[in-house]
C-alpha atoms as a PDB file:
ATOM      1  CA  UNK A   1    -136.260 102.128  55.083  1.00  0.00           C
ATOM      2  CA  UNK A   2    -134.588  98.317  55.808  1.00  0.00           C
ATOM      3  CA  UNK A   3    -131.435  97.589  57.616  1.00  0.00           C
ATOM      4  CA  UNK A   4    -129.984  97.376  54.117  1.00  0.00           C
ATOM      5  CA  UNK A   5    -130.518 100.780  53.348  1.00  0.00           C
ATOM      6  CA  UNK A   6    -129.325 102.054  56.831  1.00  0.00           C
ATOM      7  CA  UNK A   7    -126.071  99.515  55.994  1.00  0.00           C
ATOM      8  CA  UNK A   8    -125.154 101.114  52.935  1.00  0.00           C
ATOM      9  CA  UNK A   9    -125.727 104.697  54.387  1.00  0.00           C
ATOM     10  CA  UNK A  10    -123.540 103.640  57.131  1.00  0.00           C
ATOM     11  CA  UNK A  11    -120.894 102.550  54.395  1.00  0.00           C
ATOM     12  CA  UNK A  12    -121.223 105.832  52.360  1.00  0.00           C
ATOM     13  CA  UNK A  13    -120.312 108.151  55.303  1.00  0.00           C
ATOM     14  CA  UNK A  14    -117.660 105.825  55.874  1.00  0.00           C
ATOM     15  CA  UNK A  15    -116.181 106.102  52.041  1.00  0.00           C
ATOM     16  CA  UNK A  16    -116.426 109.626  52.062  1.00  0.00           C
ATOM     17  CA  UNK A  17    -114.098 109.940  55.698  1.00  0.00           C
ATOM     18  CA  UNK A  18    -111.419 107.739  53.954  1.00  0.00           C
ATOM     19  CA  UNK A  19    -111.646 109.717  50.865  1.00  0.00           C
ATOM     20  CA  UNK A  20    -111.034 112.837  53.249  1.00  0.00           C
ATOM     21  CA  UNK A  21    -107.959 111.131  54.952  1.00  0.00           C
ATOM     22  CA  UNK A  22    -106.237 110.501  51.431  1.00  0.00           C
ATOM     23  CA  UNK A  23    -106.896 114.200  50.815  1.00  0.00           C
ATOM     24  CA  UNK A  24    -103.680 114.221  52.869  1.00  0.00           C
ATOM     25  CA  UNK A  25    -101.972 113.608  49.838  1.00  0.00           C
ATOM     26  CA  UNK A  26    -100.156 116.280  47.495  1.00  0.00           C
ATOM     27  CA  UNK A  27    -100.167 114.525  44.420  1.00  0.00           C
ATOM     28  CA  UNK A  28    -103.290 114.725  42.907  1.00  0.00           C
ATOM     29  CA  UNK A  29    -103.008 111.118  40.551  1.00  0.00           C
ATOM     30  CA  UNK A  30    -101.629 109.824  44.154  1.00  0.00           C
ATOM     31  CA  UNK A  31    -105.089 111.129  45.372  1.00  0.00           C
ATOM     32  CA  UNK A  32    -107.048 109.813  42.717  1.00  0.00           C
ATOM     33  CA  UNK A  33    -105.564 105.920  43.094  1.00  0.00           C
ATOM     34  CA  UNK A  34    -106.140 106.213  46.933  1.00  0.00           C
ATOM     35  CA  UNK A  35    -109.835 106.949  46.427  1.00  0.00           C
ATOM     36  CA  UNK A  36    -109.828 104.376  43.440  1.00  0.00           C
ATOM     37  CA  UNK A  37    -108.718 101.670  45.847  1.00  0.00           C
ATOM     38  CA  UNK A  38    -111.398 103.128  48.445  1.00  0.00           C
ATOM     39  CA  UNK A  39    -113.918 102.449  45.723  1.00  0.00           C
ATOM     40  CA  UNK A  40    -112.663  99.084  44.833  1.00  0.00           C
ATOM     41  CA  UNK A  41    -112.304  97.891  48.326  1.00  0.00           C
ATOM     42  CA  UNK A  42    -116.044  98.419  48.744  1.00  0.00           C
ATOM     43  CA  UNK A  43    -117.115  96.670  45.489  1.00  0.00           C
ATOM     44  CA  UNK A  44    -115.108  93.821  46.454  1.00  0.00           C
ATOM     45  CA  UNK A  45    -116.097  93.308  50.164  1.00  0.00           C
ATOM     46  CA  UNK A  46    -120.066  93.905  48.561  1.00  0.00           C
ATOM     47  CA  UNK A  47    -120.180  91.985  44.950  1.00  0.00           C
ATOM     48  CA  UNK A  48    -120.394  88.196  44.642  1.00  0.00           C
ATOM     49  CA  UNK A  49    -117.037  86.756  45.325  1.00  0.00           C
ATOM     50  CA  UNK A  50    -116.792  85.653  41.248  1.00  0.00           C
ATOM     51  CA  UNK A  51    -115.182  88.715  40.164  1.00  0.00           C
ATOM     52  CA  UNK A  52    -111.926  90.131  40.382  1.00  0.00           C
ATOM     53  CA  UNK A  53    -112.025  94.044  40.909  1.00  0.00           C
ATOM     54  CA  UNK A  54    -108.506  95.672  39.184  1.00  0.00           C
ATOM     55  CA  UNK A  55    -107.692  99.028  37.401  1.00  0.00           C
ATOM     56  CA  UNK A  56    -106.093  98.097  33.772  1.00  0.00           C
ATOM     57  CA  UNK A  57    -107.444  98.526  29.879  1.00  0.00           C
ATOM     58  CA  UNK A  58    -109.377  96.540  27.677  1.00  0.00           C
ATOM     59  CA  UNK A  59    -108.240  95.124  24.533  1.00  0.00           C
ATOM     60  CA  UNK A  60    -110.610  93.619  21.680  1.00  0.00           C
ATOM     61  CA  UNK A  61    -109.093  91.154  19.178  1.00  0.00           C
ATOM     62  CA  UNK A  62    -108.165  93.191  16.807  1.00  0.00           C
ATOM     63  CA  UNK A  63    -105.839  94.800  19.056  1.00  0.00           C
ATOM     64  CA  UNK A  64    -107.895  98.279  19.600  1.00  0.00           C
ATOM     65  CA  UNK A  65    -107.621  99.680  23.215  1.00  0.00           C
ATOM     66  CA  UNK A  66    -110.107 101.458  25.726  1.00  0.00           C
ATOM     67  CA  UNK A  67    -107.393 103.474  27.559  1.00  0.00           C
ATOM     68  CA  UNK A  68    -106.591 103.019  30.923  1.00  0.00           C
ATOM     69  CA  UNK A  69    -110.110 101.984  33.236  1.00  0.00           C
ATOM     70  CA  UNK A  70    -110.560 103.149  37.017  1.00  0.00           C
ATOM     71  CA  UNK A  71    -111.993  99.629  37.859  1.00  0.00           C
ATOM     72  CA  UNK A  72    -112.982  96.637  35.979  1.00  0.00           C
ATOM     73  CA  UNK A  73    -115.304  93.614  37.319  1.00  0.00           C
ATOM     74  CA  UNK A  74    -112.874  90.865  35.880  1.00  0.00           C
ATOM     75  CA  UNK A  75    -115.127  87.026  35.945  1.00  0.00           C
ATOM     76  CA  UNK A  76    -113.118  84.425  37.349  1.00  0.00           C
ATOM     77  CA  UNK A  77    -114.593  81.898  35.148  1.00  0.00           C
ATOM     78  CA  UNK A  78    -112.872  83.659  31.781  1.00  0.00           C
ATOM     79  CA  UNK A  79    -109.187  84.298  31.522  1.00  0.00           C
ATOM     80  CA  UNK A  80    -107.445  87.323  32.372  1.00  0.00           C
ATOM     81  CA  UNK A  81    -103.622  88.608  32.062  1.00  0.00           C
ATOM     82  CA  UNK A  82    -102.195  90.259  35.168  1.00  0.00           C
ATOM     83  CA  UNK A  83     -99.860  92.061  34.938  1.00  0.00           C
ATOM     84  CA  UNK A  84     -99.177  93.579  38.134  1.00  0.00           C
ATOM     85  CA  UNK A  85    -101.002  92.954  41.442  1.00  0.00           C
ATOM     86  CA  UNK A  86    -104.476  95.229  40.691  1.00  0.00           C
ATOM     87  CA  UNK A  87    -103.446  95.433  37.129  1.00  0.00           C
ATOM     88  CA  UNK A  88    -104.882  93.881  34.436  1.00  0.00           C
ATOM     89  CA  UNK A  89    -105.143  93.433  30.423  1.00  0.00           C
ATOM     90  CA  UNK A  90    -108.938  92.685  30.075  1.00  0.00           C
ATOM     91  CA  UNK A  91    -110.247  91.128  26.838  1.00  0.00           C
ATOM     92  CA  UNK A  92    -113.170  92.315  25.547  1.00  0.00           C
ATOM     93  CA  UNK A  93    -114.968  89.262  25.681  1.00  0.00           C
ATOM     94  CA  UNK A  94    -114.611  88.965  29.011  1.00  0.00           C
ATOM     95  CA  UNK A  95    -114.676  92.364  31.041  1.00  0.00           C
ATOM     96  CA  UNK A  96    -118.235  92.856  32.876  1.00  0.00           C
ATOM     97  CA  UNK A  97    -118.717  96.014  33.774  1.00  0.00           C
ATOM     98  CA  UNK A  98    -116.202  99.606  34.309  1.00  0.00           C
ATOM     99  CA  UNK A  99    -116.152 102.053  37.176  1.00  0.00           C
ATOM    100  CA  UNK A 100    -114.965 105.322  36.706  1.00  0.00           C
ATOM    101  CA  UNK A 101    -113.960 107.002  40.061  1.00  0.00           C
ATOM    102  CA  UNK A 102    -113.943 110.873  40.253  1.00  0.00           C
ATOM    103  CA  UNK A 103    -112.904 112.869  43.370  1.00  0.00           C
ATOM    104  CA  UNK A 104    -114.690 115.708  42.233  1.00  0.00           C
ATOM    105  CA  UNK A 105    -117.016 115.107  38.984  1.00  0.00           C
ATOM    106  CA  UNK A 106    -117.040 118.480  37.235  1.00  0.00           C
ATOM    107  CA  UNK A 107    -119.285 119.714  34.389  1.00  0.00           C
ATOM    108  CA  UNK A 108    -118.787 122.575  31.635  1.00  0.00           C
ATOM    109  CA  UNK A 109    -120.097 123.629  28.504  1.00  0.00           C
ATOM    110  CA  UNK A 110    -119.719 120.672  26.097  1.00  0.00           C
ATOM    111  CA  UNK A 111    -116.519 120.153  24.684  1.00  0.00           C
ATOM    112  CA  UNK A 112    -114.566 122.245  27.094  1.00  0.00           C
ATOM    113  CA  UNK A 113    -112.323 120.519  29.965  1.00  0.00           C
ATOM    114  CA  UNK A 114    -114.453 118.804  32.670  1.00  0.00           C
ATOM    115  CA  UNK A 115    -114.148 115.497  34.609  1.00  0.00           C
ATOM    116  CA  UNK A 116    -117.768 114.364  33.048  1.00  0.00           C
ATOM    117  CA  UNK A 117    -116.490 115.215  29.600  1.00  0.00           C
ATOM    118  CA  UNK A 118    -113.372 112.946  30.731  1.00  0.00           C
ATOM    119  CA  UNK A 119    -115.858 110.197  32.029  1.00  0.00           C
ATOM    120  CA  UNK A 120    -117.816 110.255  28.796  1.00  0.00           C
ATOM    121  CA  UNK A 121    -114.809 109.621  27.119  1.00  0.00           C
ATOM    122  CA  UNK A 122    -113.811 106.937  29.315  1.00  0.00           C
ATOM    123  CA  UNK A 123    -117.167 105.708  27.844  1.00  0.00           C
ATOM    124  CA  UNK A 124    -116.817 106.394  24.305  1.00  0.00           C
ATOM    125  CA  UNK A 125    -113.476 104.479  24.340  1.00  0.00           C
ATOM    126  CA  UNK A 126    -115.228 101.185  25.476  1.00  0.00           C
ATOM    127  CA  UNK A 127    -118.521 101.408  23.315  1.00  0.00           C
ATOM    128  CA  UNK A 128    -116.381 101.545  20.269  1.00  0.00           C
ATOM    129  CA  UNK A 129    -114.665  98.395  20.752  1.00  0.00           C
ATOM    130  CA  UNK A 130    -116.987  95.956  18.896  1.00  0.00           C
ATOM    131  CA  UNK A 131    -117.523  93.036  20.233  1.00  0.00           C
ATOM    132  CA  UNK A 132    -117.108  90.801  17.593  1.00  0.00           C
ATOM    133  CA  UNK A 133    -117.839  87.765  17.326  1.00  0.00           C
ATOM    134  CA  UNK A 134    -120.462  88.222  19.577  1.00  0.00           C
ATOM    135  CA  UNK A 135    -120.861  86.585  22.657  1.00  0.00           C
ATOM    136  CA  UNK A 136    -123.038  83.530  22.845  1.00  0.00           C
ATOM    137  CA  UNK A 137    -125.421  83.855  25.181  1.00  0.00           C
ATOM    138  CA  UNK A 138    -125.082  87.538  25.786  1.00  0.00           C
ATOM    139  CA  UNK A 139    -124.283  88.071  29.183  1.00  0.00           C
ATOM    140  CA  UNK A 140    -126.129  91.524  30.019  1.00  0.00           C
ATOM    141  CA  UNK A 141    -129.506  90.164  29.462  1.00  0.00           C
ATOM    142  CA  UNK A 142    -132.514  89.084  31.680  1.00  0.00           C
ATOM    143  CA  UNK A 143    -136.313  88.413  31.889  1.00  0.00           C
ATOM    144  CA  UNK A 144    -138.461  90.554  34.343  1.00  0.00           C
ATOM    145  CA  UNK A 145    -140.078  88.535  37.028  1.00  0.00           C
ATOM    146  CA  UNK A 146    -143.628  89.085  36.307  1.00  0.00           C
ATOM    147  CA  UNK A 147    -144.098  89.418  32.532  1.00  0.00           C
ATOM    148  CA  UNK A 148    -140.747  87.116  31.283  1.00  0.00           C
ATOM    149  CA  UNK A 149    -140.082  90.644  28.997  1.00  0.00           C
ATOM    150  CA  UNK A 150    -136.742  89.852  27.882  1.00  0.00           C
ATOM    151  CA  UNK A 151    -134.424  93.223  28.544  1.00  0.00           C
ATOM    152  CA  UNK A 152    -130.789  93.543  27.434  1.00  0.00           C
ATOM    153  CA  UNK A 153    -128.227  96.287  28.308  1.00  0.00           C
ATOM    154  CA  UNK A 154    -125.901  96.772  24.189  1.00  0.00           C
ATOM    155  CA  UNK A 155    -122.751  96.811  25.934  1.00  0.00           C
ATOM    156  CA  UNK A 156    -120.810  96.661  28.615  1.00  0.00           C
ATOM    157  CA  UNK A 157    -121.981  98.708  30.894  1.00  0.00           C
ATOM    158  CA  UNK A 158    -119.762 101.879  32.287  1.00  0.00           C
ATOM    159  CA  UNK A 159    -120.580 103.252  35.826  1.00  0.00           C
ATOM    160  CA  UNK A 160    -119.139 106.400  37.300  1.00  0.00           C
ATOM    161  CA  UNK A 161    -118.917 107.217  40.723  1.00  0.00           C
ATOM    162  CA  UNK A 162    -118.053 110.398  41.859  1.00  0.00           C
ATOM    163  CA  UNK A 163    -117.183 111.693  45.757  1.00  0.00           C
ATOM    164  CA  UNK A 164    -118.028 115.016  45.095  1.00  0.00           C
ATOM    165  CA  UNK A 165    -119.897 116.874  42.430  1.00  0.00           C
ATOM    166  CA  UNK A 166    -122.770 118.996  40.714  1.00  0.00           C
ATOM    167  CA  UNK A 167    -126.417 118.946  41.713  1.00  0.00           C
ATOM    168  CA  UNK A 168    -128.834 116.704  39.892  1.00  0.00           C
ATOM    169  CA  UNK A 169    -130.279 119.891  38.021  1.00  0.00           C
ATOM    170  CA  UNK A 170    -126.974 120.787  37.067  1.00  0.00           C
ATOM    171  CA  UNK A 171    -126.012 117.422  36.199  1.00  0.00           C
ATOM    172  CA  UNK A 172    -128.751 116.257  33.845  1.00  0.00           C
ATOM    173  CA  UNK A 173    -128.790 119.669  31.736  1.00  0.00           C
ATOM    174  CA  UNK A 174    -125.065 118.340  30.759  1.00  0.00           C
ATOM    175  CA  UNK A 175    -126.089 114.897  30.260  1.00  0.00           C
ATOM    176  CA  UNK A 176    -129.120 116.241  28.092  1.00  0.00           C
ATOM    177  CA  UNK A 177    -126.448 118.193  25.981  1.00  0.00           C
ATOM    178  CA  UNK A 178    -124.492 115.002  25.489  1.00  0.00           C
ATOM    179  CA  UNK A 179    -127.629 112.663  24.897  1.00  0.00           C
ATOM    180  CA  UNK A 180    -128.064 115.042  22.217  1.00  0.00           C
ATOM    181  CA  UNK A 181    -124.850 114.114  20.180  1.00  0.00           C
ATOM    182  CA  UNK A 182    -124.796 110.881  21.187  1.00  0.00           C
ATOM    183  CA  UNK A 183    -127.094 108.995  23.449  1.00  0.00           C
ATOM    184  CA  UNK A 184    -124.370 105.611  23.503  1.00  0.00           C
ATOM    185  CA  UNK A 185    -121.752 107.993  25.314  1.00  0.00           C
ATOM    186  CA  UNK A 186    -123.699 108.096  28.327  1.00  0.00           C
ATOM    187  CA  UNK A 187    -122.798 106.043  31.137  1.00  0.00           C
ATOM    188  CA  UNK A 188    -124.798 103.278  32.574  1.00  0.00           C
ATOM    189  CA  UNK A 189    -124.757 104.900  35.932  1.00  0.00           C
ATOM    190  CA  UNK A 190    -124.108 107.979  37.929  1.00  0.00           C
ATOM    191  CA  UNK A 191    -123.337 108.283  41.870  1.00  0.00           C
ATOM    192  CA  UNK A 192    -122.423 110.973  43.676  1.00  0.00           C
ATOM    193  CA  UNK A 193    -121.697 110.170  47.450  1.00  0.00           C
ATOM    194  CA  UNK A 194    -121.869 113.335  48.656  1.00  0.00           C
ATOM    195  CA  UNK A 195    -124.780 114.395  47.609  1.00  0.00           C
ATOM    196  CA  UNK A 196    -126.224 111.269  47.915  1.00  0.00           C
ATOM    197  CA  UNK A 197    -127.888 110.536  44.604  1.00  0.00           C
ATOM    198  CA  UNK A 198    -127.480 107.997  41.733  1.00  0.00           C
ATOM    199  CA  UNK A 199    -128.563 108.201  38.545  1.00  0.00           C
ATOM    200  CA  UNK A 200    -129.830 105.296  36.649  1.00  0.00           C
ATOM    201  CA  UNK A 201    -129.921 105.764  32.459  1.00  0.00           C
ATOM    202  CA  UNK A 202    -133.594 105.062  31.510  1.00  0.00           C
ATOM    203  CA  UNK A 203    -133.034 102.462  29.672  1.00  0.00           C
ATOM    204  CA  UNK A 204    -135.301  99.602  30.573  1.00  0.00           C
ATOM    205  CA  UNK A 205    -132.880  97.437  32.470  1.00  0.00           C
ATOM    206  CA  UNK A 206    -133.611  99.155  36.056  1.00  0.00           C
ATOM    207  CA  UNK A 207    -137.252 100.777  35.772  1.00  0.00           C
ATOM    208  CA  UNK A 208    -139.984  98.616  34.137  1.00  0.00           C
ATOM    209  CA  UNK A 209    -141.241 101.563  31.587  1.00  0.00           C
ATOM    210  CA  UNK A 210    -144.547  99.477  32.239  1.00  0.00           C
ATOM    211  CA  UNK A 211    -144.576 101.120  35.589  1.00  0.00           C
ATOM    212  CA  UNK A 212    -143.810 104.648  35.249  1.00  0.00           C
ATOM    213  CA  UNK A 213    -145.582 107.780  34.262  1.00  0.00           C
ATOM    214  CA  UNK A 214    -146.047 109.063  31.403  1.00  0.00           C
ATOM    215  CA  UNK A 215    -143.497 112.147  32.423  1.00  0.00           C
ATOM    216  CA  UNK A 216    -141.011 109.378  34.088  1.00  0.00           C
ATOM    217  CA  UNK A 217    -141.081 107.502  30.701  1.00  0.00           C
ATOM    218  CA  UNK A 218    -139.721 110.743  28.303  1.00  0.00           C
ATOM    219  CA  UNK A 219    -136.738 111.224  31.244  1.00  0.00           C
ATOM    220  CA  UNK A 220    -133.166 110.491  30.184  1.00  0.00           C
ATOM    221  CA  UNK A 221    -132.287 109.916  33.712  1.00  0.00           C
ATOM    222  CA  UNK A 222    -134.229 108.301  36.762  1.00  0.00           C
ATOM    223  CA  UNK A 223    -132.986 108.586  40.510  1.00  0.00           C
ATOM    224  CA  UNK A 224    -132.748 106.054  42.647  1.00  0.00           C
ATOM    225  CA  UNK A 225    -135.119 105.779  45.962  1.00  0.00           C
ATOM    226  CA  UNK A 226    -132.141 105.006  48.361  1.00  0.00           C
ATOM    227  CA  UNK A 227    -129.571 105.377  49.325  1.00  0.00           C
ATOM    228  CA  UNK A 228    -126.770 106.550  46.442  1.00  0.00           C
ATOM    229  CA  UNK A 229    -124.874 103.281  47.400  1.00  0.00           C
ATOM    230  CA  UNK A 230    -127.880 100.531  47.612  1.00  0.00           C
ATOM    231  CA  UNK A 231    -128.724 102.083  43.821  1.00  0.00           C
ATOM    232  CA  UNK A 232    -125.298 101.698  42.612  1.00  0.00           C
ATOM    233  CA  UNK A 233    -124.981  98.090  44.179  1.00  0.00           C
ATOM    234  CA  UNK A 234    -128.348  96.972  43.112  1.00  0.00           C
ATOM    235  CA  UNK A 235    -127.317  98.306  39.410  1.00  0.00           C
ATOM    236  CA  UNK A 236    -124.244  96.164  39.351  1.00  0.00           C
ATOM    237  CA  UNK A 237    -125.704  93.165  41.175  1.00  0.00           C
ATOM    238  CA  UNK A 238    -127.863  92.759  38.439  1.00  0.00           C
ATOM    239  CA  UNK A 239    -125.272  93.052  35.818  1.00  0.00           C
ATOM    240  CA  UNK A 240    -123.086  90.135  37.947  1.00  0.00           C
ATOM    241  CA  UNK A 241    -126.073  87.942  37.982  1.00  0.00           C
ATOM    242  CA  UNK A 242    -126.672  88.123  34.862  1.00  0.00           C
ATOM    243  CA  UNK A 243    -123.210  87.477  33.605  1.00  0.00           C
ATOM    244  CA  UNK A 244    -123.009  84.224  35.733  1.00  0.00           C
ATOM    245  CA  UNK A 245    -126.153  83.207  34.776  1.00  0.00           C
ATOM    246  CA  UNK A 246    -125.112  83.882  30.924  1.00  0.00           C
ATOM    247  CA  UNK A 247    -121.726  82.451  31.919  1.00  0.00           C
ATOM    248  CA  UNK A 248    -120.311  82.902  28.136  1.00  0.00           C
ATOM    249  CA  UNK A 249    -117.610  81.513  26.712  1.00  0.00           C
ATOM    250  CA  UNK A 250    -114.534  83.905  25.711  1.00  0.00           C
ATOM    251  CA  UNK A 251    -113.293  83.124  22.204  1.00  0.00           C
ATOM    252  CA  UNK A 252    -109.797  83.168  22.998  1.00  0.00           C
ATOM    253  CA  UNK A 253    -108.594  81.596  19.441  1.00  0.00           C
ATOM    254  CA  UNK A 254    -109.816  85.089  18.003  1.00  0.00           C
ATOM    255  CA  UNK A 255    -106.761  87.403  20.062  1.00  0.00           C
ATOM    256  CA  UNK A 256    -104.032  85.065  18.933  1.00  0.00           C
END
C-alpha cells in the first residue's frame, strides 16, 4: 500500500484514541457531540477547503424538515443560515452530503430499537425531502474516465460512520432486510473504524459494474480495499468534486 493509505491508517488509530478519551464523559449525548466534533475535525482538516462542516437540519422550501443531522458538508459558494457557531439551517438546495456519527452502531431485528435502524431513519428523513425544482446542473453527477458513462448518485448522499460496531456478516444481513423494504433508505456509505471496514452501496458511482464479477455485480454492498478511512474520503471526495464542478445555483426566491 502508498503513503496515503499508511496516512489515513495513522489517522484512524488516532480517531479512535480521542474517541476513547471523551469516553471520560458521563453523559452519553455529551459523548456523542465529542466524537461528532472528532469526526468533523477530520473531514475538515481532509476535504477541499470549499465546504463548511456543521451539525444542524435541512429544510426544503416548502418548509418540511430532515431532523437534526450529525454533520453536513455546507458549499461556501451557496448561502447558508448560522445560527450558532457549528450550527446551521441547511437548504435543501444547497446541502452536499450528511454524516451520521455513531459511537457504537448497533443492529436488531428490523423495526426494533437499534442505532442502524436510527441511522436509516436519519436517511429516510432526507430522501423524502424532494428536491424541487430541481437543481440545474445536478451536482452529484460525473463521467467515468475511460468510457465518458455518465453516472449520477438520486440524492444527496447520507454517510454513516460508526467507531464501533457489528461485523460485516452481521452487518449486511440487516442491510439486506432493509434493502428489502426499501432500497432508497440505505445509506450511501458505511465505516466502521474499529473494525476497519467501509462499505460502499453498489450503486455505480464507486465500482464500474463494467469491472466486476458476475457475483460482485448481484451484491448490495462492496468493501473497500483500504483502509476504512481512505474509502470513506475517496467516497466523499468524489461527491465534493463533483458539486464544485456542477457548482449549481440555489433557488433562493423558492424558500421566501
Amino acid at each position: 500500500m502508498g503513503f496515503l493509505n499508511d496516512h489515513f491508517t495513522r489517522i484512524r488509530t488516532s480517531l479512535l484514541a480521542k474517541a476513547e478519551e471523551a469516553g471520560i464523559l458521563r453523559h452519553s449525548t455529551s459523548k456523542g457531540t465529542a466524537r461528532e466534533l472528532i469526526v468533523a475535525d477530520f473531514l475538515e482538516s481532509s476535504l477541499p477547503r470549499e465546504f463548511d462542516f456543521v451539525t444542524g437540519e435541512i429544510t426544503s422550501p416548502t418548509g418540511r424538515r430532515s431532523g437534526q443531522l450529525d454533520i453536513m458538508l455546507l458549499p461556501q459558494s451557496a448561502p447558508r443560515f448560522l445560527l450558532a457557531p457549528g450550527v446551521s439551517l441547511g437548504l435543501l438546495h444547497a446541502v452536499t452530503a450528511v454524516i451520521e456519527v455513531k459511537s457504537v452502531l448497533s443492529t436488531a431485528p428490523l423495526w426494533n430499537p437499534s442505532e442502524l435502524r436510527n441511522a436509516i431513519e436519519t436517511v429516510r428523513s432526507v430522501r423524502q425531502l424532494e428536491i424541487s425544482p430541481r437543481l440545474d446542473p445536478w451536482p452529484w453527477s460525473a463521467a467515468r474516465a475511460l468510457t465518458c458513462e455518465h453516472i449520477k448518485l438520486d440524492h444527496i448522499p447520507v454517510c454513516v460512520v460508526a467507531f464501533k460496531g457489528p461485523t460485516i456478516e452481521t452487518l449486511l444481513v440487516y442491510l439486506s432486510q432493509i434493502a428489502a423494504s426499501n432500497r432508497a433508505d440505505l445509506p450511501n456509505v458505511i465505516t466502521c473504524l474499529e473494525r476497519d471496514y467501509t462499505l460502499i452501496l453498489n450503486d455505480g458511482w464507486i465500482y464500474n459494474p463494467a469491472k466486476l464479477s458476475e457475483d460482485s455485480r448481484q451484491m448490495l454492498y462492496l468493501k473497500g480495499d483500504c483502509s476504512s478511512l481512505v474509502d470513506l474520503f475517496d467516497f466523499l471526495m468524489k461527491v465534493t468534486q463533483a458539486w464544485t464542478y456542477a457548482s449549481p445555483r440555489t433557488p433562493f426566491s423558492h424558500y421566501l
